[in-house]
Protein backbone atom coordinates (compact mmCIF):
# COMPACT_ATOMS: atom_id res chain seq x y z
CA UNK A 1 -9.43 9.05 6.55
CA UNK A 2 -7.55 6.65 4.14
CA UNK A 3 -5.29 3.52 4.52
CA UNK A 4 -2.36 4.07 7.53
CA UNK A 5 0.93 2.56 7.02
CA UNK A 6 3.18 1.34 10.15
CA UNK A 7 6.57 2.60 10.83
CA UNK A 8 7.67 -0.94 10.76
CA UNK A 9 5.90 -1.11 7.30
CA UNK A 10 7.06 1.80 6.00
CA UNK A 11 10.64 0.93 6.44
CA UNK A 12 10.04 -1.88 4.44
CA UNK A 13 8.49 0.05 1.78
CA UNK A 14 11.26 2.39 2.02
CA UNK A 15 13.96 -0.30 1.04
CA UNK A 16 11.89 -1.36 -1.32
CA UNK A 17 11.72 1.50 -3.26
CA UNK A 18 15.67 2.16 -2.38
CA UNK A 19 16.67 -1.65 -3.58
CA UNK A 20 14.62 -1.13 -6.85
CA UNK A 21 16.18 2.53 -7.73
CA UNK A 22 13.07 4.58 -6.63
CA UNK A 23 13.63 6.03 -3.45
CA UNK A 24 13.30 9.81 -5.00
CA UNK A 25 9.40 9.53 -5.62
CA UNK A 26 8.55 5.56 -6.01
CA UNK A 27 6.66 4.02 -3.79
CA UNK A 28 4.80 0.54 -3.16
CA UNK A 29 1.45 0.37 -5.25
CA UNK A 30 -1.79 -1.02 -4.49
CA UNK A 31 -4.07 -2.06 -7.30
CA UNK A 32 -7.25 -3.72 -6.55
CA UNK A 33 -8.03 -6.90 -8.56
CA UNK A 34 -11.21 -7.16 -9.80
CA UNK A 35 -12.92 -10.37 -11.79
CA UNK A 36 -14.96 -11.09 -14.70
CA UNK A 37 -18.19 -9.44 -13.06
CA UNK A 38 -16.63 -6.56 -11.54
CA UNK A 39 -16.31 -7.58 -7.98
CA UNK A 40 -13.07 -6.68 -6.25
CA UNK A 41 -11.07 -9.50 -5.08
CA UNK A 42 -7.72 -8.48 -3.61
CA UNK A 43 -5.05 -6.33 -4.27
CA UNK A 44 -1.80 -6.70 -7.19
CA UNK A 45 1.18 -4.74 -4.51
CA UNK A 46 3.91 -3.43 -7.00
CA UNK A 47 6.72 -1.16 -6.78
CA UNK A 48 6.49 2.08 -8.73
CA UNK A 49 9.04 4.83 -9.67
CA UNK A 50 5.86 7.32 -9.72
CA UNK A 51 1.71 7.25 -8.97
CA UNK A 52 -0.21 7.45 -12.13
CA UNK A 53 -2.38 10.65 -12.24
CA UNK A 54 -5.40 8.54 -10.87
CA UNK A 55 -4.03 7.31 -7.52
CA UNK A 56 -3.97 8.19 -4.13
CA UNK A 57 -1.02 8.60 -2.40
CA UNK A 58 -0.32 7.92 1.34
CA UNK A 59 2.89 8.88 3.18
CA UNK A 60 4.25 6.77 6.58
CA UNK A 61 5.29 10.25 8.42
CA UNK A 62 8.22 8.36 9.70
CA UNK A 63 10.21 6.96 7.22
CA UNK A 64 8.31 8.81 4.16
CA UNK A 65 7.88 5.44 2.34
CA UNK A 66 5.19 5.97 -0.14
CA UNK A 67 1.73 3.80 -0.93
CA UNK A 68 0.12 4.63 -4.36
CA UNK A 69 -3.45 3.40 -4.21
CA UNK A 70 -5.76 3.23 -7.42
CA UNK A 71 -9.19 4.76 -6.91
CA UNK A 72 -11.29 1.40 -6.13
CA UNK A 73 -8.07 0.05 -3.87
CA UNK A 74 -8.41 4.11 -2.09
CA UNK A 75 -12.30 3.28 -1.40
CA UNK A 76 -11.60 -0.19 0.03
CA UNK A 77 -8.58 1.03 2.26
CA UNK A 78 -10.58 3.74 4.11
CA UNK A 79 -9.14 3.46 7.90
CA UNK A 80 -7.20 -0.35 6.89
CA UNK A 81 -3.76 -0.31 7.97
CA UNK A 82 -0.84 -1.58 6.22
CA UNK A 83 1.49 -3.46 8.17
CA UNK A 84 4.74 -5.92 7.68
CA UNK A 85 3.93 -9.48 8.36
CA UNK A 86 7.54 -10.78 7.74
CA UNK A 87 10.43 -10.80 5.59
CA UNK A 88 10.87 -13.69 3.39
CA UNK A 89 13.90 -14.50 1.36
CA UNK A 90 14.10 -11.47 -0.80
CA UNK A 91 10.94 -9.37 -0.36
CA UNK A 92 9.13 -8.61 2.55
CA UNK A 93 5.45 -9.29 3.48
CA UNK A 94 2.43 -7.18 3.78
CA UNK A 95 -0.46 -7.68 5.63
CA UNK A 96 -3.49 -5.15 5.43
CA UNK A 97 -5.63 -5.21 8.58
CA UNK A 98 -9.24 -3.96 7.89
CA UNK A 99 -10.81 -1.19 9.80
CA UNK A 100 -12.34 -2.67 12.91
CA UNK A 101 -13.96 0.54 14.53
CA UNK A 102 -17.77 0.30 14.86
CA UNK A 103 -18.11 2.94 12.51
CA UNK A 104 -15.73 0.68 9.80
CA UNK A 105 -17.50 -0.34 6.64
């Protein structure tokens, strides 16, 4: 399974993508940040008119927002959710909530 998006976040990634002239095929993505030694260390969010050929992309079946995740952001996102944690003065913001199964890694 990969990284689930909220309705409520969705939406949000929806006007994103509709306020930034993307709404066809853009989407919100998810980079992972990595440092000097190659450890991942958070994630660079960015809206995209399209995924580059590398990333996985994730659909909110609701409001069909798009999340384009690179490969190492894909493989740290397995079962996370992606919600909304507010809206700010211009740009909403996200909040990813690990996997907290037993099974989660």
């Amino acid at each position: 399974m990969t990284l689930h998006i909220t309705p409520v976040a969705g939406n949000a990634i929806a006007e994103l993508a509709r306020s930034e002239g993307v709404e066809q095929d853009g989407g919100l993505r998810l980079a992972s940040l990595v440092d000097d030694d190659g450890v991942p260390g958070g994630f660079d969010a960015s809206v995209e008119a399209l995924p580059t050929p590398e990333d996985v992309t994730v659909t909110e079946d609701t409001s069909g927002a798009k999340v384009f995740l690179d490969p190492l952001a894909a493989d740290q996102l397995v079962n996370a959710t992606l919600d909304l944690a507010g809206t700010g003065e211009s740009d909403p913001t996200f909040q990813l909530i690990p996997d907290r199964s037993p099974s989660g890694a």
